[in-house]
N, C-alpha and C. Protein backbone atom coordinates (compact mmCIF):
# COMPACT_ATOMS: atom_id res chain seq x y z
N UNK A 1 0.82 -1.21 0.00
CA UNK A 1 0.00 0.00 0.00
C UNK A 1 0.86 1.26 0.00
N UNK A 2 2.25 1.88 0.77
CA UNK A 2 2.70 2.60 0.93
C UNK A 2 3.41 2.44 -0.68
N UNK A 3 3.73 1.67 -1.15
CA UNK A 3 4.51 2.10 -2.71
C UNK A 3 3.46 2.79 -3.44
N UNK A 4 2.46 1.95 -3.64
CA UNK A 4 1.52 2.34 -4.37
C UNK A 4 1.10 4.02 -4.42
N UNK A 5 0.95 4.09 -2.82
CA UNK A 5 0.13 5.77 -2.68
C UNK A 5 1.46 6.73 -2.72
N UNK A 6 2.67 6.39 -2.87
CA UNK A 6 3.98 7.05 -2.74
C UNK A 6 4.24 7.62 -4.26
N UNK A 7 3.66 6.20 -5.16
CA UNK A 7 3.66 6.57 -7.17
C UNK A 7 3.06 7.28 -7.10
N UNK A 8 1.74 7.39 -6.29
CA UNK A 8 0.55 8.26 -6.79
C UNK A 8 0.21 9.72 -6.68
N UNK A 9 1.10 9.63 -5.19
CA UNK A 9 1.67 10.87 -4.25
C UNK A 9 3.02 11.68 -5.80
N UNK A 10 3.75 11.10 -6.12
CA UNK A 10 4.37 11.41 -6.42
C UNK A 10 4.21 11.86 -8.03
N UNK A 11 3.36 11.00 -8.67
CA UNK A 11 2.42 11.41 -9.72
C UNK A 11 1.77 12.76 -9.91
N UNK A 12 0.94 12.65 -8.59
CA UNK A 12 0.38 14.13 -8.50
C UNK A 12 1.13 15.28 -8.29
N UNK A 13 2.46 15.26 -7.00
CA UNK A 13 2.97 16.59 -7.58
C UNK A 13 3.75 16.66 -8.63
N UNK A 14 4.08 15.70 -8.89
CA UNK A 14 4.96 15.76 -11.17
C UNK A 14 4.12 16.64 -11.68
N UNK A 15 3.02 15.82 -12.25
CA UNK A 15 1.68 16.82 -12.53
C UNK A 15 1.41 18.25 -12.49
N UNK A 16 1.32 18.56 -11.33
CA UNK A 16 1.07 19.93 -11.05
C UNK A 16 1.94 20.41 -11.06
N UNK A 17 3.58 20.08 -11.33
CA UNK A 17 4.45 21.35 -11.77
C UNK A 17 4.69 21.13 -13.18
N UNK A 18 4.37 19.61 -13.74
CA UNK A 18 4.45 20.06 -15.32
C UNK A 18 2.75 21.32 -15.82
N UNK A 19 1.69 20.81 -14.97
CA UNK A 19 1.34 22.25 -15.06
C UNK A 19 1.61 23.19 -15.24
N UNK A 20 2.01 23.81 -14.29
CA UNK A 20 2.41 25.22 -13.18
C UNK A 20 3.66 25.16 -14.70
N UNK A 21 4.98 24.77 -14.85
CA UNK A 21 5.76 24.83 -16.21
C UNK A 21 4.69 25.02 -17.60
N UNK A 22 3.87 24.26 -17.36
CA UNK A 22 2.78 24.75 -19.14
C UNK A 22 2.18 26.06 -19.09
N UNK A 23 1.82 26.42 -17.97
CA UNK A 23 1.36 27.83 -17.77
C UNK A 23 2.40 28.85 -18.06
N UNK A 24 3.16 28.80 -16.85
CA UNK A 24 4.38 29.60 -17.40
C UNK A 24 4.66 29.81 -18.96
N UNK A 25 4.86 29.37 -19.28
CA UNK A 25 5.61 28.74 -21.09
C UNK A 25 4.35 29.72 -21.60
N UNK A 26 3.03 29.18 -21.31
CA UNK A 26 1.97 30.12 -22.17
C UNK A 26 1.69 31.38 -21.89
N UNK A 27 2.16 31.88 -20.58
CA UNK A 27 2.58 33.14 -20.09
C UNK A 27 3.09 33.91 -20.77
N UNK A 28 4.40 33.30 -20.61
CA UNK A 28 5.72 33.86 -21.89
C UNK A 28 5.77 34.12 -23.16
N UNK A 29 4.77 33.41 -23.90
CA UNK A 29 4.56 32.81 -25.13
C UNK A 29 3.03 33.25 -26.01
N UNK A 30 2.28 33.50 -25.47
CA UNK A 30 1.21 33.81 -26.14
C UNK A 30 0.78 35.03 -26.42
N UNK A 31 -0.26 35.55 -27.20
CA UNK A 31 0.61 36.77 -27.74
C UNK A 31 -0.46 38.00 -26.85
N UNK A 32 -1.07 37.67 -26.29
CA UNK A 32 -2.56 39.21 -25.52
C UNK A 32 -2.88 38.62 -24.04
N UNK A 33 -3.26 39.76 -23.78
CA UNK A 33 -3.17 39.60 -21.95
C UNK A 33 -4.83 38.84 -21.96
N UNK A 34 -5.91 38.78 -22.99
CA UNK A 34 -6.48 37.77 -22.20
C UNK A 34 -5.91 36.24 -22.55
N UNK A 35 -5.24 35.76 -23.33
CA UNK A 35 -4.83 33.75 -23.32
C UNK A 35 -3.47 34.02 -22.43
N UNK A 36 -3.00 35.04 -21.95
CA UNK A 36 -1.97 35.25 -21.12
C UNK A 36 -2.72 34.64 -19.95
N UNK A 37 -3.54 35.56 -19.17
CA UNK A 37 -4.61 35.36 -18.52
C UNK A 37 -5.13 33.69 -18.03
N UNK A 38 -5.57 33.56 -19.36
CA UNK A 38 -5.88 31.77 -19.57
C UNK A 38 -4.99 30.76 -19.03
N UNK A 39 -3.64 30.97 -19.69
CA UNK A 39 -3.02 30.30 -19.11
C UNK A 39 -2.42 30.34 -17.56
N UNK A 40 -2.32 31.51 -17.53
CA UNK A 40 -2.09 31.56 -15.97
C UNK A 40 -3.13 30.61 -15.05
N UNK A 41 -4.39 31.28 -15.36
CA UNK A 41 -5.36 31.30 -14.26
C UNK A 41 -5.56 29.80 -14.23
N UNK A 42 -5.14 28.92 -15.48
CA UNK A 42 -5.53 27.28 -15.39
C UNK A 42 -4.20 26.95 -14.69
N UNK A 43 -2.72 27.74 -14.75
CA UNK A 43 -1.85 26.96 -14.32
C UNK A 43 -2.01 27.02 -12.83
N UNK A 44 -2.28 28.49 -12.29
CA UNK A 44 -3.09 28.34 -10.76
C UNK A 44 -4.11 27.13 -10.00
N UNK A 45 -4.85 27.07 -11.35
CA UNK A 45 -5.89 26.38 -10.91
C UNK A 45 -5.68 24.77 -10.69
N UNK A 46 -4.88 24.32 -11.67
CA UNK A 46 -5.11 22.93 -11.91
C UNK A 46 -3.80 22.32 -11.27
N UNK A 47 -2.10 23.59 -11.64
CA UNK A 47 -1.16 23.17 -11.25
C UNK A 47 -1.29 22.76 -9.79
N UNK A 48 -1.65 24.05 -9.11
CA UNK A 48 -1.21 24.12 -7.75
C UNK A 48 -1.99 22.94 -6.93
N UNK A 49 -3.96 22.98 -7.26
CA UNK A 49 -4.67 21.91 -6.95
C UNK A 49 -3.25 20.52 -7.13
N UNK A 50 -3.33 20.09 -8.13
CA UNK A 50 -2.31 18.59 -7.87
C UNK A 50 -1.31 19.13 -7.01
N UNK A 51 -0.77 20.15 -6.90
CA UNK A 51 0.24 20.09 -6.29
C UNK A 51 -0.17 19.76 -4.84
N UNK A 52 -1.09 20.52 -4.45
CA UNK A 52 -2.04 20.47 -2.96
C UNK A 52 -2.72 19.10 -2.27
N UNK A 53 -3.36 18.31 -3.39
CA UNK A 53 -3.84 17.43 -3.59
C UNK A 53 -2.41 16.13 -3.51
N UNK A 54 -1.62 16.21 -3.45
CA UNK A 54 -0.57 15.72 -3.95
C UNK A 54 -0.10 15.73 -2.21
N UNK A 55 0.27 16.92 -1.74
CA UNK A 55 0.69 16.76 -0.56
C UNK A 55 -0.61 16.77 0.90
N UNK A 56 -1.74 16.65 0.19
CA UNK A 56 -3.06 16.76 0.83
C UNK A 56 -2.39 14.70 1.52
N UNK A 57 -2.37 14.06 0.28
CA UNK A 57 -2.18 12.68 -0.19
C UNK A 57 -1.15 12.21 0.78
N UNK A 58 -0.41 12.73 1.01
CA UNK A 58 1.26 12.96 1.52
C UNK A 58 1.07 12.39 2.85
N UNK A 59 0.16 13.55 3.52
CA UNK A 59 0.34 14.10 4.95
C UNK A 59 -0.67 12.26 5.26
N UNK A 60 -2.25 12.71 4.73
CA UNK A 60 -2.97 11.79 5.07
C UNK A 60 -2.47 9.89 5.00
N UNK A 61 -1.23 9.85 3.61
CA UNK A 61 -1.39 8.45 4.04
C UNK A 61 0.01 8.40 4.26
N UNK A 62 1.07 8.48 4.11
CA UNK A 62 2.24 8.52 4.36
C UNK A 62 2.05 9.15 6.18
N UNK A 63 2.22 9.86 6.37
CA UNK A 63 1.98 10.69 7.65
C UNK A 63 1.14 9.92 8.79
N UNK A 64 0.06 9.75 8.42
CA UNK A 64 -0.92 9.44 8.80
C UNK A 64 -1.72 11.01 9.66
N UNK A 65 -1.23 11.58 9.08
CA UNK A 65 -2.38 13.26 9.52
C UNK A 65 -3.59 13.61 8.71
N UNK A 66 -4.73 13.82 9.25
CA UNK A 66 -5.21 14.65 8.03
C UNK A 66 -4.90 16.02 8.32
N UNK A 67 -4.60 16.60 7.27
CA UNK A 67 -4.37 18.35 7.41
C UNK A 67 -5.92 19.03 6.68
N UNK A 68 -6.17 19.15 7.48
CA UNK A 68 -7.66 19.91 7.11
C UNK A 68 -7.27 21.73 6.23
N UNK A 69 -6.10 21.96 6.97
CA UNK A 69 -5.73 23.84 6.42
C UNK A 69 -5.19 23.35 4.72
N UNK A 70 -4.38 21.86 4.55
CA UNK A 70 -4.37 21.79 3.11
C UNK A 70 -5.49 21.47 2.29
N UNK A 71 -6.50 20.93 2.93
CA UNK A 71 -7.62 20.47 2.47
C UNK A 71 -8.28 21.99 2.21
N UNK A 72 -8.30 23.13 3.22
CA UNK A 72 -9.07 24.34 3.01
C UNK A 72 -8.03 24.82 1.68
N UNK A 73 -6.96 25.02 1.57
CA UNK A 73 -6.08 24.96 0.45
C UNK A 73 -6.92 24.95 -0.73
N UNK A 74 -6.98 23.73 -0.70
CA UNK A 74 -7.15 23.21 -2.01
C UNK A 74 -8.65 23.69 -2.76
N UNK A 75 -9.41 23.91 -1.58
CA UNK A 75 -10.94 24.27 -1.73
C UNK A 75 -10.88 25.65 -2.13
N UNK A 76 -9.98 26.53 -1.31
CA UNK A 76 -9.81 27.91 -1.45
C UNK A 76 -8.96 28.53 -3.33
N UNK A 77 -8.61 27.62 -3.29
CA UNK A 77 -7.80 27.67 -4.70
C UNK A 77 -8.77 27.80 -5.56
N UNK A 78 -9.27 26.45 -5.66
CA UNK A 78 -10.47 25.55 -6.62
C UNK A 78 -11.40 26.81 -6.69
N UNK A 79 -11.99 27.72 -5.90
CA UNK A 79 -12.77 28.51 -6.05
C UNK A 79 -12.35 29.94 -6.62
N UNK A 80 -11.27 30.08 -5.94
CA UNK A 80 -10.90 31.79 -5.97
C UNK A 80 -10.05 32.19 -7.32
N UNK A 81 -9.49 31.09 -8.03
CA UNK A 81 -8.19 31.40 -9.04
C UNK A 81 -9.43 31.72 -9.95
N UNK A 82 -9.90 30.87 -10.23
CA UNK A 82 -11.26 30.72 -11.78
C UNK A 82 -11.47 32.12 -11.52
N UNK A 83 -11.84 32.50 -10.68
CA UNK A 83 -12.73 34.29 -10.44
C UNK A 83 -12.25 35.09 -10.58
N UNK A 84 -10.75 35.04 -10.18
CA UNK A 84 -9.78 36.03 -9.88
C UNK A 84 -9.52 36.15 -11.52
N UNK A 85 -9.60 35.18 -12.58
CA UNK A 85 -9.16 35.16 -13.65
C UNK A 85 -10.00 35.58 -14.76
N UNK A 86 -11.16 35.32 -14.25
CA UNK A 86 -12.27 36.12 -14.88
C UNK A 86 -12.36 37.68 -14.63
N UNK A 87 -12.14 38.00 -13.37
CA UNK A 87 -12.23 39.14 -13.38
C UNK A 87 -11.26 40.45 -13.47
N UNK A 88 -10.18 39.32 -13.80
CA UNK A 88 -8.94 40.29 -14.50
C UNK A 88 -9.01 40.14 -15.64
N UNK A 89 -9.96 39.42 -16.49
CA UNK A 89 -10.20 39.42 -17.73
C UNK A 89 -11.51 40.44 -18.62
N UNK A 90 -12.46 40.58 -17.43
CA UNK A 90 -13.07 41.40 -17.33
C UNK A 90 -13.14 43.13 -17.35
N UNK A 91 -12.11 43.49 -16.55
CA UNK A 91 -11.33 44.39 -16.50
C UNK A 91 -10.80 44.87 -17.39
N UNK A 92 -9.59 43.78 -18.01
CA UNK A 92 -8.93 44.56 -19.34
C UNK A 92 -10.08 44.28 -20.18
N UNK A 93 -11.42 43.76 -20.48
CA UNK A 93 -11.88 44.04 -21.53
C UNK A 93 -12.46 45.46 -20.76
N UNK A 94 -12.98 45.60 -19.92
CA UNK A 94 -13.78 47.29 -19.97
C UNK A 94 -12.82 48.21 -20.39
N UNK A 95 -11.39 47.93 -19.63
CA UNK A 95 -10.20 49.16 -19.86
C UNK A 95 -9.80 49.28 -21.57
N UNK A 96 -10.72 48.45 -22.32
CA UNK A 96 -10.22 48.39 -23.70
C UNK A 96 -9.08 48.36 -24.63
N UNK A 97 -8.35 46.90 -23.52
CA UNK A 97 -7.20 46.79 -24.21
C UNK A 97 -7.51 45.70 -25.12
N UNK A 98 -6.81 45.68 -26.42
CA UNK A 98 -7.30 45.50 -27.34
C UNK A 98 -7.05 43.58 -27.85
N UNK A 99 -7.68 43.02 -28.63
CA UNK A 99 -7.49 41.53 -28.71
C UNK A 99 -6.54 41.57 -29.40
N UNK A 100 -5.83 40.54 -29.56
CA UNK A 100 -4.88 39.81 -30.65
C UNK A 100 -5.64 40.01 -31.99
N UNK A 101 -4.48 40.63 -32.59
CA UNK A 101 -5.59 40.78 -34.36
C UNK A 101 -5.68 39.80 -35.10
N UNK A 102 -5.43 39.03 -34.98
CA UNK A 102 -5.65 37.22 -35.03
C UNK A 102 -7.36 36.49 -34.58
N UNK A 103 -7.36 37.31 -33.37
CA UNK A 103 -8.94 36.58 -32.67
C UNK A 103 -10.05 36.73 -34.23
N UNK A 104 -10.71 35.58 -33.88
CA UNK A 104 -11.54 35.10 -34.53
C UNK A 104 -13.40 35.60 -34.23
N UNK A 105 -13.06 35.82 -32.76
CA UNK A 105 -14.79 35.81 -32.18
C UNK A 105 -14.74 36.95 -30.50
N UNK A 106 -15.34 38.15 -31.03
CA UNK A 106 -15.41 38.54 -29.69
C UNK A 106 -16.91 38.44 -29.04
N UNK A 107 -17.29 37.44 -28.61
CA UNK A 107 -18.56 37.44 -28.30
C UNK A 107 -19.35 38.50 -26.95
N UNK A 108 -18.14 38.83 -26.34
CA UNK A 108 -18.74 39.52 -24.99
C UNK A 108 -18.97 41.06 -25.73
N UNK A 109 -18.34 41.98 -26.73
CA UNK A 109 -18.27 42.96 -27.76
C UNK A 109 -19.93 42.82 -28.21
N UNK A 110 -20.06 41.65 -28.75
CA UNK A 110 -21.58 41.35 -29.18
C UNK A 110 -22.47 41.92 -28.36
N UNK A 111 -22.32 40.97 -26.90
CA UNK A 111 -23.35 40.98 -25.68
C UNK A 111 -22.96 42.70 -25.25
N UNK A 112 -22.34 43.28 -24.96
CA UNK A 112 -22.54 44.36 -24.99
C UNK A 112 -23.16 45.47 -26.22
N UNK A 113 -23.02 45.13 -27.61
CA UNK A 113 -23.93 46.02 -28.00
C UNK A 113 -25.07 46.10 -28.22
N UNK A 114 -25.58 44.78 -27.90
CA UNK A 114 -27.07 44.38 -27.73
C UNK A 114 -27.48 44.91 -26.44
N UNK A 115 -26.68 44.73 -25.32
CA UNK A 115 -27.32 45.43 -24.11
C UNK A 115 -27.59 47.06 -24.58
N UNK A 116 -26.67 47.76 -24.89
CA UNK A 116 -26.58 49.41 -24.92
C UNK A 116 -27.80 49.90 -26.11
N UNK A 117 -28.29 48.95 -26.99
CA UNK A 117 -29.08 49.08 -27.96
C UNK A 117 -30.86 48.70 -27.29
N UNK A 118 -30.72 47.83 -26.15
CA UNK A 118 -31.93 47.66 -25.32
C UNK A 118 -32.09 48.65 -24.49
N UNK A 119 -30.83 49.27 -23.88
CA UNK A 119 -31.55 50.00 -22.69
C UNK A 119 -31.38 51.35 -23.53
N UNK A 120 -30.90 51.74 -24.92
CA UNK A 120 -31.83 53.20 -25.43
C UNK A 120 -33.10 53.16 -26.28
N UNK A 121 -33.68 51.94 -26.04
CA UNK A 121 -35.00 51.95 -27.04
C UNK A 121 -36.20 51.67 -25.07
């Protein structure tokens, strides 16, 4: 049992820093602050979770602790990165910084001129 949950333990934080490394890279690499954005906010999200999850795994079977503050961790992550990423995405779209001239589809551009066209009729 201890090999087993030690691969698995050890699986998961691999994982979450080849994450947390794919984010980065798309950080560096992509060309407008919202897929900048994207990638960040998933490498937050998904890296760090395995990473958390990983030593959540650690404590509980190796250890034999449960750590409940990594467990709030992991919950606190899972919720707050997604939002935090939306709403820095949100932002630079009101501040009107501009898309990649490449993008294909601005759909929220849409939903706003349909709103401003309802509330002057």
């Amino acid at each position: 049992m201890t090999a087993i949950s030690e691969w698995i333990i050890a699986a998961l934080i691999l994982l979450g820093a080849l994450l947390c490394l794919i984010a980065s890279i798309g950080v560096l690499r992509l060309p407008d602050v919202y897929t900048r954005n994207h990638a960040a906010s998933k490498g937050a999200t998904l890296g760090v979770m395995f990473l958390l999850l990983g030593v959540f795994l650690y404590f509980l079977l190796i250890q034999g602790h449960f750590n409940s503050r990594v467990l709030l961790g992991i919950v606190f992550v899972f919720i707050t990165s997604p939002v935090a990423g939306h709403l820095i995405m949100r932002a630079a779209f009101n501040t009107k910084i501009p898309l990649w001239e490449n993008s294909v589809q601005n759909d929220l551009q849409k939903k706003r001129a349909a709103e401003i066209k309802q509330h002057e009729t």
